[in-house]
PDB file of N, CA and C in Angstrom:
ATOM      1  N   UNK A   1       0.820  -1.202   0.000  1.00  0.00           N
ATOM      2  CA  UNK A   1       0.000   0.000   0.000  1.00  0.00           C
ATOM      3  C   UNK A   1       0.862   1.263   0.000  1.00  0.00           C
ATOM      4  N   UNK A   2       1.715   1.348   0.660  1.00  0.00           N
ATOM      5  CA  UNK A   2       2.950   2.632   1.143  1.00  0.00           C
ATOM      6  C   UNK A   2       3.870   2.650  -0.477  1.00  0.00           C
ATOM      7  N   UNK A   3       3.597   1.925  -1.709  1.00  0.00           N
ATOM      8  CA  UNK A   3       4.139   2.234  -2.686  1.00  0.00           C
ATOM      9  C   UNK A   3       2.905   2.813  -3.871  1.00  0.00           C
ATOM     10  N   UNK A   4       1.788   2.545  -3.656  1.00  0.00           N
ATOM     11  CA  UNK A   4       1.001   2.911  -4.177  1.00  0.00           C
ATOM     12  C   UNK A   4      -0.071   4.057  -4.023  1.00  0.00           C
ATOM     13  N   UNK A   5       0.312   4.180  -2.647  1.00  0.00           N
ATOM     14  CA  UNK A   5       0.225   5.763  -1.489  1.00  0.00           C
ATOM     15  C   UNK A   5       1.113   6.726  -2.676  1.00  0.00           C
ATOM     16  N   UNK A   6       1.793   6.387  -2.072  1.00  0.00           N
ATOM     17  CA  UNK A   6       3.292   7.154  -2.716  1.00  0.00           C
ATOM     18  C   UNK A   6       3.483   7.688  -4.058  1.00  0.00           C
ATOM     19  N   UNK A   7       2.735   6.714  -4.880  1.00  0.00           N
ATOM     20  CA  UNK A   7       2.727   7.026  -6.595  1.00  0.00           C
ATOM     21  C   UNK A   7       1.495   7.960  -6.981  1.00  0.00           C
ATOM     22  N   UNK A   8       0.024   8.185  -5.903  1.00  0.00           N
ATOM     23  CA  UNK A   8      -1.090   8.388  -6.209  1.00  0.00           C
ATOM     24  C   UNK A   8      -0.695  10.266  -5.658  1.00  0.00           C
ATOM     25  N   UNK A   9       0.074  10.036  -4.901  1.00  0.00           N
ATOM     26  CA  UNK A   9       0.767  12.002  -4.929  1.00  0.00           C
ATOM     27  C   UNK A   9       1.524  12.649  -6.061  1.00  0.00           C
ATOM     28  N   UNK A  10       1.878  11.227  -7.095  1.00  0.00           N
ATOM     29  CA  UNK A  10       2.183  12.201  -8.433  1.00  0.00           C
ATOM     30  C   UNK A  10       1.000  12.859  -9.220  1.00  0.00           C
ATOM     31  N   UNK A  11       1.473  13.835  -9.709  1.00  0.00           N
ATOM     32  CA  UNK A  11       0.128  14.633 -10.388  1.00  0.00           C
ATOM     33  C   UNK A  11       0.310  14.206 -11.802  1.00  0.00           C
ATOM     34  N   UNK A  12      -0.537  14.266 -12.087  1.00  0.00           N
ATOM     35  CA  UNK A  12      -1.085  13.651 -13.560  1.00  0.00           C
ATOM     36  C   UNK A  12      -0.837  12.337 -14.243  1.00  0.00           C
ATOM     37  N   UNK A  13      -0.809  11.369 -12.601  1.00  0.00           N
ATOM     38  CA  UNK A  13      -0.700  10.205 -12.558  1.00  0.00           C
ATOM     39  C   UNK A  13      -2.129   9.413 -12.122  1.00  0.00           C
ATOM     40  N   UNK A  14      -2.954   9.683 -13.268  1.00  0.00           N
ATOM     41  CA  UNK A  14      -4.340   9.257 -12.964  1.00  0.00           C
ATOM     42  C   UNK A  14      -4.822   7.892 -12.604  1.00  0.00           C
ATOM     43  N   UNK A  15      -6.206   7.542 -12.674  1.00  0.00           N
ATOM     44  CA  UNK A  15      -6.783   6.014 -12.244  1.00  0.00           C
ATOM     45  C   UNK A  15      -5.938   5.372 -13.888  1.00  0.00           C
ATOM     46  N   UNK A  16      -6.382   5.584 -14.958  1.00  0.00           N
ATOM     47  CA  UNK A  16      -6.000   5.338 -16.151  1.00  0.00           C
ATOM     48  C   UNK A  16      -4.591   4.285 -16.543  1.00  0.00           C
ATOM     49  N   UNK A  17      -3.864   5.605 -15.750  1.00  0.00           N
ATOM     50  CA  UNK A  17      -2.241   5.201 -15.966  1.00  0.00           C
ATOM     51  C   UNK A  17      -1.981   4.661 -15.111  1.00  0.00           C
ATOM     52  N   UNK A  18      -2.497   4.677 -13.958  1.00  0.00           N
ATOM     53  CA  UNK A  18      -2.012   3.967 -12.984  1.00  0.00           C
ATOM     54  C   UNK A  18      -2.550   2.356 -13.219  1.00  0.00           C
ATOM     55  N   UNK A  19      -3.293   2.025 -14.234  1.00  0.00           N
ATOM     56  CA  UNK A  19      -3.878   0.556 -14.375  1.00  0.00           C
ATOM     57  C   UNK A  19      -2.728   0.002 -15.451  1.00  0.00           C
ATOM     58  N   UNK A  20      -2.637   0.551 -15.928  1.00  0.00           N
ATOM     59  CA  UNK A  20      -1.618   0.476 -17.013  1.00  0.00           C
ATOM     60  C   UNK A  20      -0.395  -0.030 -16.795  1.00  0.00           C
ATOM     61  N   UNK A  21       0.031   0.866 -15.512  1.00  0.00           N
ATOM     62  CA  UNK A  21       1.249   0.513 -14.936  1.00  0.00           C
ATOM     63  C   UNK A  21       0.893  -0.898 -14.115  1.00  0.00           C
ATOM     64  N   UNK A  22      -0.019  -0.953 -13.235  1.00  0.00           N
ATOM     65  CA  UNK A  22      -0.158  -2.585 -12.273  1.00  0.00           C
ATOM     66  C   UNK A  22      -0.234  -3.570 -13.281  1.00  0.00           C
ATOM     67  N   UNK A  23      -0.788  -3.191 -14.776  1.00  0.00           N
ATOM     68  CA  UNK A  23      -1.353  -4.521 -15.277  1.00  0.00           C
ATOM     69  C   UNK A  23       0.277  -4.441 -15.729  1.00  0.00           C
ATOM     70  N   UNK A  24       1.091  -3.896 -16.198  1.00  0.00           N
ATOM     71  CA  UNK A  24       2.494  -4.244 -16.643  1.00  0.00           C
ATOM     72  C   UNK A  24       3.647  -4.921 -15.512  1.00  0.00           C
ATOM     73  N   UNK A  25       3.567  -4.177 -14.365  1.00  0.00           N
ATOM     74  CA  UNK A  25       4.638  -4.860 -13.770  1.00  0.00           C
ATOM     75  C   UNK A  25       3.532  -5.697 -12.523  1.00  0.00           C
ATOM     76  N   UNK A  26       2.528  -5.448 -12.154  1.00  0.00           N
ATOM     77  CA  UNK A  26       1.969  -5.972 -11.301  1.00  0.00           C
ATOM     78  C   UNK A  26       1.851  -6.295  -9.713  1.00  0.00           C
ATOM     79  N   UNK A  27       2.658  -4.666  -9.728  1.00  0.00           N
ATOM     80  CA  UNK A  27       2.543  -4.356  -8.223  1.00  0.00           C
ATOM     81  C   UNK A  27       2.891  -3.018  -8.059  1.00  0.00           C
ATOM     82  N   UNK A  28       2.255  -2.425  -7.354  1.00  0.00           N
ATOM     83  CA  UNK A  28       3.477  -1.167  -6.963  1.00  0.00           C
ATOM     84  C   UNK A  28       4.699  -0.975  -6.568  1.00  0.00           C
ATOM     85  N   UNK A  29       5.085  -1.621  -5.966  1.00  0.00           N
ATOM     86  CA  UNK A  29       6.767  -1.661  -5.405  1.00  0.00           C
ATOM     87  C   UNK A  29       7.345  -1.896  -6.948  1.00  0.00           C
ATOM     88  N   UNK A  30       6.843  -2.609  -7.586  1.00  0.00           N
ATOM     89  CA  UNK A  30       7.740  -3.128  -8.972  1.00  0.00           C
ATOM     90  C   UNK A  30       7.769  -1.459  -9.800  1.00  0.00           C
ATOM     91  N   UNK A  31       6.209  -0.663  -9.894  1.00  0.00           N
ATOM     92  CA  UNK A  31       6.302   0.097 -10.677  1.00  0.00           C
ATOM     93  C   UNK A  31       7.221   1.176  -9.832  1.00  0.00           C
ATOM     94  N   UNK A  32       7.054   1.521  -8.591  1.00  0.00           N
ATOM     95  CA  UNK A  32       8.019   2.803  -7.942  1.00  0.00           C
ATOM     96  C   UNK A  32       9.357   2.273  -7.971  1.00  0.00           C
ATOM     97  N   UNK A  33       9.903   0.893  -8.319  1.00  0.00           N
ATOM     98  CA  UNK A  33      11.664   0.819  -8.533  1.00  0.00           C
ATOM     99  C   UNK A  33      12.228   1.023 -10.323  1.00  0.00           C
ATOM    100  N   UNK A  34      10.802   0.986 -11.072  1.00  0.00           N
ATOM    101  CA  UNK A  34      11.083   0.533 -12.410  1.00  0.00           C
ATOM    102  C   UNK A  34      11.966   1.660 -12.640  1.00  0.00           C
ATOM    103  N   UNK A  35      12.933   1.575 -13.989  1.00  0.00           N
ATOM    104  CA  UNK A  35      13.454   2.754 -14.860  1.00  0.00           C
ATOM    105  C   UNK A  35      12.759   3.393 -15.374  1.00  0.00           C
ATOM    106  N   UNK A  36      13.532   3.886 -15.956  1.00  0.00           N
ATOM    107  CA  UNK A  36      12.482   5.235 -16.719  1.00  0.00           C
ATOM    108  C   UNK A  36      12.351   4.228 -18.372  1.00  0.00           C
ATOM    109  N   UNK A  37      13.151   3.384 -18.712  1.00  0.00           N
ATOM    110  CA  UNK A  37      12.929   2.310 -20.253  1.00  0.00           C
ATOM    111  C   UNK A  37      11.842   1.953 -19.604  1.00  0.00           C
ATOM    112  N   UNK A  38      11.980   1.360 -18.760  1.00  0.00           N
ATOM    113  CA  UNK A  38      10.979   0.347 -18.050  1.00  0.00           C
ATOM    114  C   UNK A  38       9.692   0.618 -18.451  1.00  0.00           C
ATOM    115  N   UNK A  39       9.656   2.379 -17.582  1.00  0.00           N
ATOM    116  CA  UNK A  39       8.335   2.969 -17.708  1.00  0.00           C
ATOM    117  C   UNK A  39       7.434   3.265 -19.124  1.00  0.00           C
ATOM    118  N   UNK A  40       8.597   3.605 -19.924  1.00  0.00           N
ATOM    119  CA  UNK A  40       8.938   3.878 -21.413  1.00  0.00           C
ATOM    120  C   UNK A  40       7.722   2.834 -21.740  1.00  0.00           C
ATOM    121  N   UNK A  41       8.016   1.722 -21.291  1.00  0.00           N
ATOM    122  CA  UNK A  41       7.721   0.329 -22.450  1.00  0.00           C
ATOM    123  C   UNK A  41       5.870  -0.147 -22.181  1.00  0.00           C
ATOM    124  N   UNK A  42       5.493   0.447 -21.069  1.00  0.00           N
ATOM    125  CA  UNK A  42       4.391   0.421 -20.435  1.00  0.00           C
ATOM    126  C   UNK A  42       3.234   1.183 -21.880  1.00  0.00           C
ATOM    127  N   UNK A  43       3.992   2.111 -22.074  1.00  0.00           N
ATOM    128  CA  UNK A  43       3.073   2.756 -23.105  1.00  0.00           C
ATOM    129  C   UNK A  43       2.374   4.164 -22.313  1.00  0.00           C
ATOM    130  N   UNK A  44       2.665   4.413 -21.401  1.00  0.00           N
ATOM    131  CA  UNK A  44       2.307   5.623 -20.836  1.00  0.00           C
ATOM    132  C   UNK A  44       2.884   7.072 -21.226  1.00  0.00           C
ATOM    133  N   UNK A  45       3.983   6.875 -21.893  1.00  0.00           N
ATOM    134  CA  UNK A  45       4.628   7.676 -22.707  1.00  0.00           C
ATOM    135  C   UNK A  45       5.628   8.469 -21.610  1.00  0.00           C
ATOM    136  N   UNK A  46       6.321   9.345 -22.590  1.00  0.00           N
ATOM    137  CA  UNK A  46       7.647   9.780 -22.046  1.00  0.00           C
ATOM    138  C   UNK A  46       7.978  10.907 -20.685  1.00  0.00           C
ATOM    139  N   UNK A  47       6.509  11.486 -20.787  1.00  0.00           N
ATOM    140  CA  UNK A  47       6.151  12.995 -20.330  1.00  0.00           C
ATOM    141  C   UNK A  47       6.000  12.549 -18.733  1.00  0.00           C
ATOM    142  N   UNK A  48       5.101  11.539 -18.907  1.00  0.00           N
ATOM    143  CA  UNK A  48       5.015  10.967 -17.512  1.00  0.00           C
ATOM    144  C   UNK A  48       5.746   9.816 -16.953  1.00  0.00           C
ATOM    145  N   UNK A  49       6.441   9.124 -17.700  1.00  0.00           N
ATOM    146  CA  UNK A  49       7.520   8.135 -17.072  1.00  0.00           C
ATOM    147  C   UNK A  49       8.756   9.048 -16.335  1.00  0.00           C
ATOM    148  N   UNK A  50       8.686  10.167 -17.344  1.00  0.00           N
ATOM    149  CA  UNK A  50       9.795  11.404 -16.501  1.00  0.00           C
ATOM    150  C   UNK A  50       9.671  11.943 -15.438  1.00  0.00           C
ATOM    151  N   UNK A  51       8.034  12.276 -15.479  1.00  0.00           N
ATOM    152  CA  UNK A  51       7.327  12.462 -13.840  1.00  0.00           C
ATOM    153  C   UNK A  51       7.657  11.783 -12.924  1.00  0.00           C
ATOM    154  N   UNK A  52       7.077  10.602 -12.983  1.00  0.00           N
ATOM    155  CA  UNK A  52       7.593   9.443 -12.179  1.00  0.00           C
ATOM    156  C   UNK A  52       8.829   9.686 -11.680  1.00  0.00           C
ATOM    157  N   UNK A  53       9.934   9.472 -12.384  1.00  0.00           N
ATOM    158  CA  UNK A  53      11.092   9.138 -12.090  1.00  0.00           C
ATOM    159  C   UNK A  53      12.220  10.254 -11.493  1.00  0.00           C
ATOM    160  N   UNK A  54      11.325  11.674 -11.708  1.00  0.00           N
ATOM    161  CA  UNK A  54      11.787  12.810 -11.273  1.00  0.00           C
ATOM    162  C   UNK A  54      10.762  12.671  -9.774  1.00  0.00           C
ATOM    163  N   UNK A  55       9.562  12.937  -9.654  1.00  0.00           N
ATOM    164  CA  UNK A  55       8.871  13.257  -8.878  1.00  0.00           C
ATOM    165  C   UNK A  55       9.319  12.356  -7.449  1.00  0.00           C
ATOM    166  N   UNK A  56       9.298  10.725  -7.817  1.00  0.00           N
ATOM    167  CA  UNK A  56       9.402   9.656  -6.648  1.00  0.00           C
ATOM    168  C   UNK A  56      11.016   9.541  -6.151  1.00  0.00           C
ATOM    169  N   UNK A  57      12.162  10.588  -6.372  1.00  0.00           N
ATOM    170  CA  UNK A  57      13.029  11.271  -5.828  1.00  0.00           C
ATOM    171  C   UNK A  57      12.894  12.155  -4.648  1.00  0.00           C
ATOM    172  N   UNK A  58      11.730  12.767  -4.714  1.00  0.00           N
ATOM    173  CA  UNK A  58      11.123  13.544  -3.524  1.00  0.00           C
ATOM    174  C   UNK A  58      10.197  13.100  -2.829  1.00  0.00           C
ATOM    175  N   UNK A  59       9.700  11.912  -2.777  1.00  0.00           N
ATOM    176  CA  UNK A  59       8.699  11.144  -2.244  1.00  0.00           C
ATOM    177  C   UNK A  59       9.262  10.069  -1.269  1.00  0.00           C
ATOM    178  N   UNK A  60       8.638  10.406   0.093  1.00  0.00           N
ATOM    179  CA  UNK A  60       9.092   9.056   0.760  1.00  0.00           C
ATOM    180  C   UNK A  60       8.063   8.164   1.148  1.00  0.00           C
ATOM    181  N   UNK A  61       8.038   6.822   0.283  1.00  0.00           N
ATOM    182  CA  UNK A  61       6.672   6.108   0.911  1.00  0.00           C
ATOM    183  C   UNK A  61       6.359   5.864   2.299  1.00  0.00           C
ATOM    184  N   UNK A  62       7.373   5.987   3.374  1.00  0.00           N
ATOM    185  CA  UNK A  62       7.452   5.827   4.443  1.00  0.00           C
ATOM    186  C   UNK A  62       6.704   6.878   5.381  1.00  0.00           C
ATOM    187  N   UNK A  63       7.265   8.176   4.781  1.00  0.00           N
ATOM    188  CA  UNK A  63       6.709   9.291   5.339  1.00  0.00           C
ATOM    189  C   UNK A  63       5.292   9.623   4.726  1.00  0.00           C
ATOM    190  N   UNK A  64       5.264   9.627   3.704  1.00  0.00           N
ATOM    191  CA  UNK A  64       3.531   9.326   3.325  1.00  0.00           C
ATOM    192  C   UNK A  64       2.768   8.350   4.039  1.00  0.00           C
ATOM    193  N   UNK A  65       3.033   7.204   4.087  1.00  0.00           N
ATOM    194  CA  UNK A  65       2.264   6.503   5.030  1.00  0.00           C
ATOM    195  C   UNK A  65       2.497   6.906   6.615  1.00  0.00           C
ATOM    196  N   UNK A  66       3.295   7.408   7.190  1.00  0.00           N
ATOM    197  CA  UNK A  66       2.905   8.108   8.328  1.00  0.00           C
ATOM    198  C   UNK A  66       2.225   8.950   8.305  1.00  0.00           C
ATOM    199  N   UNK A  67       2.318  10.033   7.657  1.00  0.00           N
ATOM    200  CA  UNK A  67       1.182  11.271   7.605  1.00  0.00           C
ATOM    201  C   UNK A  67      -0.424  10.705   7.653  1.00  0.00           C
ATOM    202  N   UNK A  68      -0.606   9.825   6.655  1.00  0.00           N
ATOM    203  CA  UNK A  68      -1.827   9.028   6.899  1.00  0.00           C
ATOM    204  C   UNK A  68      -1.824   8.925   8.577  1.00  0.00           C
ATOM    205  N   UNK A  69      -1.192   7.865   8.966  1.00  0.00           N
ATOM    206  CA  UNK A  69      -1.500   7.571  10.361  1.00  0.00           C
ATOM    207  C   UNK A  69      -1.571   8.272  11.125  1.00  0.00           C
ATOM    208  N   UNK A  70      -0.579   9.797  10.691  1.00  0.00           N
ATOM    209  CA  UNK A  70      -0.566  10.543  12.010  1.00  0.00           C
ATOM    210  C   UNK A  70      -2.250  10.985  12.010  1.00  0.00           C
ATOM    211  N   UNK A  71      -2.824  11.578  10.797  1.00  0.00           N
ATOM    212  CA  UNK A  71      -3.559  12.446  10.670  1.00  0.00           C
ATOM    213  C   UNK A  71      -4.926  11.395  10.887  1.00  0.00           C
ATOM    214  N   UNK A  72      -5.051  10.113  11.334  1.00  0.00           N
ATOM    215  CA  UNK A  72      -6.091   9.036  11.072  1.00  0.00           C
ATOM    216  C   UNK A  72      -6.896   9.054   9.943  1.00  0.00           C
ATOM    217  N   UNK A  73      -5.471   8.940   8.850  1.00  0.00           N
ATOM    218  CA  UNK A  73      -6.675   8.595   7.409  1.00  0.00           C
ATOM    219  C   UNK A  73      -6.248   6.820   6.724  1.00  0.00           C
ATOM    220  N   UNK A  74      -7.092   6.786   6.766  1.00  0.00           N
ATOM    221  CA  UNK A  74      -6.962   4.901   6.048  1.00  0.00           C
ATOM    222  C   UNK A  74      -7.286   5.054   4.986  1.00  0.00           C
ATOM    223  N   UNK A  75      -6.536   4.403   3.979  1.00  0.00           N
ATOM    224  CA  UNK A  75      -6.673   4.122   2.266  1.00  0.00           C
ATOM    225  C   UNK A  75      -7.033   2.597   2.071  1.00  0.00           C
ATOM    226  N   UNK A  76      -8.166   2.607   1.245  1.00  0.00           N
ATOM    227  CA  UNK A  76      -8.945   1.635   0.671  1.00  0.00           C
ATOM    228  C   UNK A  76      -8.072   1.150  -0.885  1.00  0.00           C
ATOM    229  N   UNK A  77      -7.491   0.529  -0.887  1.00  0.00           N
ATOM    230  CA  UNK A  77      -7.053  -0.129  -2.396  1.00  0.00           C
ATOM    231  C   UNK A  77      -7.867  -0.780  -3.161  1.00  0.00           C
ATOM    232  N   UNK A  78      -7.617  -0.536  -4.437  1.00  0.00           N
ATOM    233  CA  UNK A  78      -8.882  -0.929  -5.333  1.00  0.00           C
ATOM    234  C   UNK A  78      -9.200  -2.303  -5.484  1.00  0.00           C
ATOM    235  N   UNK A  79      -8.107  -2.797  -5.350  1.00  0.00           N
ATOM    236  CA  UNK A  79      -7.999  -4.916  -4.876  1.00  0.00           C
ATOM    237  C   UNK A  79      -8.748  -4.793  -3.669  1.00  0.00           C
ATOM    238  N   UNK A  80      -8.877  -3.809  -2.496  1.00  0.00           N
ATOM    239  CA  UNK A  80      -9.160  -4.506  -1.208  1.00  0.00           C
ATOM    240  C   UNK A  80     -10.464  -5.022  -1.242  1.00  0.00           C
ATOM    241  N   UNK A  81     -10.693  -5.608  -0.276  1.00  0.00           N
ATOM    242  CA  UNK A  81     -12.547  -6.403  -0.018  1.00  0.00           C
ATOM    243  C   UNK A  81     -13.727  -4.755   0.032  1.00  0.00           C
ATOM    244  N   UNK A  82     -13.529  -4.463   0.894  1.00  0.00           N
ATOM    245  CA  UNK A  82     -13.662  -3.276   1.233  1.00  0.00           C
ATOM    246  C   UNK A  82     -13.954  -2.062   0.466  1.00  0.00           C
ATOM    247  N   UNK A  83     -13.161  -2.151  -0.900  1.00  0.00           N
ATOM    248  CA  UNK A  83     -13.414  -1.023  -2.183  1.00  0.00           C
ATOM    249  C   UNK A  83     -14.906  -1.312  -2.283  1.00  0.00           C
ATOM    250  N   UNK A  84     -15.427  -0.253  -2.383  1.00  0.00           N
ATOM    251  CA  UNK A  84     -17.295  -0.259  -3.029  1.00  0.00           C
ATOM    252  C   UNK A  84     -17.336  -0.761  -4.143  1.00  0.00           C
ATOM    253  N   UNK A  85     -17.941  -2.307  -4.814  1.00  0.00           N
ATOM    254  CA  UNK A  85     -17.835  -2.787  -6.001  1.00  0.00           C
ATOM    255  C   UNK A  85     -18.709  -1.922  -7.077  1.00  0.00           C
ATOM    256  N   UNK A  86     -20.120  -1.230  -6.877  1.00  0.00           N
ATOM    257  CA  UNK A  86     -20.163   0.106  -7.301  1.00  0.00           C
ATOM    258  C   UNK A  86     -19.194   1.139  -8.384  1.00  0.00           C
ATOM    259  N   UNK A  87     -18.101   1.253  -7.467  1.00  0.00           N
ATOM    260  CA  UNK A  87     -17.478   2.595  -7.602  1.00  0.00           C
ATOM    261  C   UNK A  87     -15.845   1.627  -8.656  1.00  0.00           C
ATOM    262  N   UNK A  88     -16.078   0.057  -8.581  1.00  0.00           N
ATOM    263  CA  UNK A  88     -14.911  -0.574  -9.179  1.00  0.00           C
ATOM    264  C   UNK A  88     -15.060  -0.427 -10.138  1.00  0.00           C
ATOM    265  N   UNK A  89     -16.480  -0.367 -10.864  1.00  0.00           N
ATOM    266  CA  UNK A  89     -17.077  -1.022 -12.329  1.00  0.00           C
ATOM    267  C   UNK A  89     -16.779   0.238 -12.920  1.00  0.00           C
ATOM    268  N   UNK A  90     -16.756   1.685 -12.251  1.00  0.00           N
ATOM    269  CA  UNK A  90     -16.618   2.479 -13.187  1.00  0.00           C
ATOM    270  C   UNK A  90     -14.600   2.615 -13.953  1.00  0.00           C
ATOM    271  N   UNK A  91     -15.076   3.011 -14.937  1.00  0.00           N
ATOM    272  CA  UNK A  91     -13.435   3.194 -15.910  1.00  0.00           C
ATOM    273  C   UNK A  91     -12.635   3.878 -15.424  1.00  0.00           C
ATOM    274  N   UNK A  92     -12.992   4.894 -14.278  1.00  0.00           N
ATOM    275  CA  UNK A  92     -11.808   5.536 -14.350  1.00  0.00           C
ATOM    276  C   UNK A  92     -11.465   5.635 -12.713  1.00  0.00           C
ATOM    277  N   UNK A  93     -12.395   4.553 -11.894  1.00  0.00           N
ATOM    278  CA  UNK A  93     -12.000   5.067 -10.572  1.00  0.00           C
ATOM    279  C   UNK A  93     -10.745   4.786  -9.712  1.00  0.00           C
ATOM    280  N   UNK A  94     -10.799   5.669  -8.480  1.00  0.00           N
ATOM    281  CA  UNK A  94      -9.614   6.098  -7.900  1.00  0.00           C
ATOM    282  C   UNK A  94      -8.965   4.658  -7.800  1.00  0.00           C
ATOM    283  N   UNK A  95      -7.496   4.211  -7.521  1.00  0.00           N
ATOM    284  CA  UNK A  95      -6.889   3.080  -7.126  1.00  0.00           C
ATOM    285  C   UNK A  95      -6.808   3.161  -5.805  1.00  0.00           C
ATOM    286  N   UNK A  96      -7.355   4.389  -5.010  1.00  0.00           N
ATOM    287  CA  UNK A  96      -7.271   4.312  -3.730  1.00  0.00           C
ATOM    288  C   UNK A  96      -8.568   5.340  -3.319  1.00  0.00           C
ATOM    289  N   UNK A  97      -9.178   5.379  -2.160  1.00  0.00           N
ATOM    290  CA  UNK A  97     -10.491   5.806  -1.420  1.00  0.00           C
ATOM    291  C   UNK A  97      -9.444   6.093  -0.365  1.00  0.00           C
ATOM    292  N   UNK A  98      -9.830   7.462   0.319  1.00  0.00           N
ATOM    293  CA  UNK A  98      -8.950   7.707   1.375  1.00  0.00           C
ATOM    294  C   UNK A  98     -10.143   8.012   2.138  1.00  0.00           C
ATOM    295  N   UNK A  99     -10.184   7.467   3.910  1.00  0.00           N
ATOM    296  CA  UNK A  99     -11.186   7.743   4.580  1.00  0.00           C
ATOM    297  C   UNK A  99     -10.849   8.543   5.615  1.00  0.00           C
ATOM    298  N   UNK A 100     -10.895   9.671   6.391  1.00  0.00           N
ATOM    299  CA  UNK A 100     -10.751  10.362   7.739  1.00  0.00           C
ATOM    300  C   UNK A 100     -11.705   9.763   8.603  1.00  0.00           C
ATOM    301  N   UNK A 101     -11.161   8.855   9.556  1.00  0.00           N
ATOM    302  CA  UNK A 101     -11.979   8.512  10.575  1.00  0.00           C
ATOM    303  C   UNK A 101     -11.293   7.826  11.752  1.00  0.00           C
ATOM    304  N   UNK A 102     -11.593   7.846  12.782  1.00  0.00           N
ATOM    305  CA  UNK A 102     -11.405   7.087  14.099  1.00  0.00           C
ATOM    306  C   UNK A 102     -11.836   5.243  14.002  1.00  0.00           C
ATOM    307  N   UNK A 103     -12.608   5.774  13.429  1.00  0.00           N
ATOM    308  CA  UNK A 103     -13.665   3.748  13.143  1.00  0.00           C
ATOM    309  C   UNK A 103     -12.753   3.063  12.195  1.00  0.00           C
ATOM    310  N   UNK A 104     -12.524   1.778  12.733  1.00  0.00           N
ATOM    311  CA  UNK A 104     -12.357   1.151  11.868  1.00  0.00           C
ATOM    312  C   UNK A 104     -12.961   1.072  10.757  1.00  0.00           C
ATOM    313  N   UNK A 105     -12.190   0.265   9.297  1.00  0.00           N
ATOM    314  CA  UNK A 105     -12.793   0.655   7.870  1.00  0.00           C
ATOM    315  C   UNK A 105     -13.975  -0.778   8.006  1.00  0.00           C
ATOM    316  N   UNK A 106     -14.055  -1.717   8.437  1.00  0.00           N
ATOM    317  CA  UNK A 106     -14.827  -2.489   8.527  1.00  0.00           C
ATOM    318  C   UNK A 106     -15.966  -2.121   9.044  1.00  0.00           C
ATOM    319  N   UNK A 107     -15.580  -1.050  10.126  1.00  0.00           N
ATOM    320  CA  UNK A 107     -17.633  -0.101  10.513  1.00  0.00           C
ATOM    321  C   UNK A 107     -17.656   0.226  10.088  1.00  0.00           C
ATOM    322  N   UNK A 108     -16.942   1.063   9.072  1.00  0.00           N
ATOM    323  CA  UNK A 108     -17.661   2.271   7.674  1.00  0.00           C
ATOM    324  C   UNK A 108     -18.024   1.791   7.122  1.00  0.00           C
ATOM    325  N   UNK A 109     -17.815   0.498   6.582  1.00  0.00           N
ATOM    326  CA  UNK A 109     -18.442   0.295   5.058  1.00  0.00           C
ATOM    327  C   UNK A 109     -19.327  -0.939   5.397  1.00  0.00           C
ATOM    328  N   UNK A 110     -19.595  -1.517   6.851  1.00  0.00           N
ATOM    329  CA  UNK A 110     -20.209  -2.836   7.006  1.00  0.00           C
ATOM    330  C   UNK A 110     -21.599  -2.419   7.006  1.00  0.00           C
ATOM    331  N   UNK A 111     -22.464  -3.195   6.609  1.00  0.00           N
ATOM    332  CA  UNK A 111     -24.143  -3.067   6.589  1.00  0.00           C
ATOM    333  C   UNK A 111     -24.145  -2.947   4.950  1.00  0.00           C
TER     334      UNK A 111
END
C-alpha cells in the first residue's frame, strides 16, 4: 500500500495510468523501482515516465504513510474487499479511497 500511497501524490498520474502501470509490472513496489525504459515500455509515454522518475526522488513512501497515520486517514485499495464494487465497475476510478476517521474501515463500510 505505502508504494502505491506514494505514486497516487504524483500529479497527472491518474486512475487510467495507474492501471496500465499494475497490469504491466503488477505491483506497486515493482512500478516505484522501475526505470524510466521500463516505464517507457508500459506505453504511458515519455512525459510521464519522466514524472515518475523525477517526482518519486522527492517522495518518501514511508513518510507518506505516516502522515496518513498521524492524521487518522486509512486508504482503501482498489484490490481490497472493502473497495465499493459500485465505484470498481466504473473506468476511471480512484486506485485508492482515502477515509478520515477514528472507526475502523470495517464499521464504515459494514451493513
Amino acid at each position: 500500500m505505502k508504494y502505491l500511497n506514494a505514486l497516487n501524490t504524483i500529479h497527472g498520474l491518474g486512475p487510467q495510468k495507474m492501471k496500465i502501470l499494475l497490469d504491466f509490472f503488477g505491483e506497486s513496489e515493482s512500478v516505484w523501482n522501475s526505470s524510466f525504459e521500463d516505464l517507457i515500455k508500459t506505453g504511458i509515454g515519455e512525459a510521464i515516465s519522466n514524472k515518475i522518475v523525477f517526482e518519486r526522488e522527492k517522495i518518501s513512501p514511508d513518510e507518506e504513510m505516516e502522515k496518513l497515520e498521524r492524521n487518522k486517514v486509512k486508504a482503501i485499495a482498489f484490490d481490497d474487499p472493502l473497495y465499493p464494487p459500485l465505484l470498481r465497475e466504473i473506468t476511471s476510478a480512484p486506485y485508492i479511497l482515502y477515509v478520515k476517521s477514528d472507526l475502523e474501515l470495517s464499521e464504515i463500510f459494514s451493513g
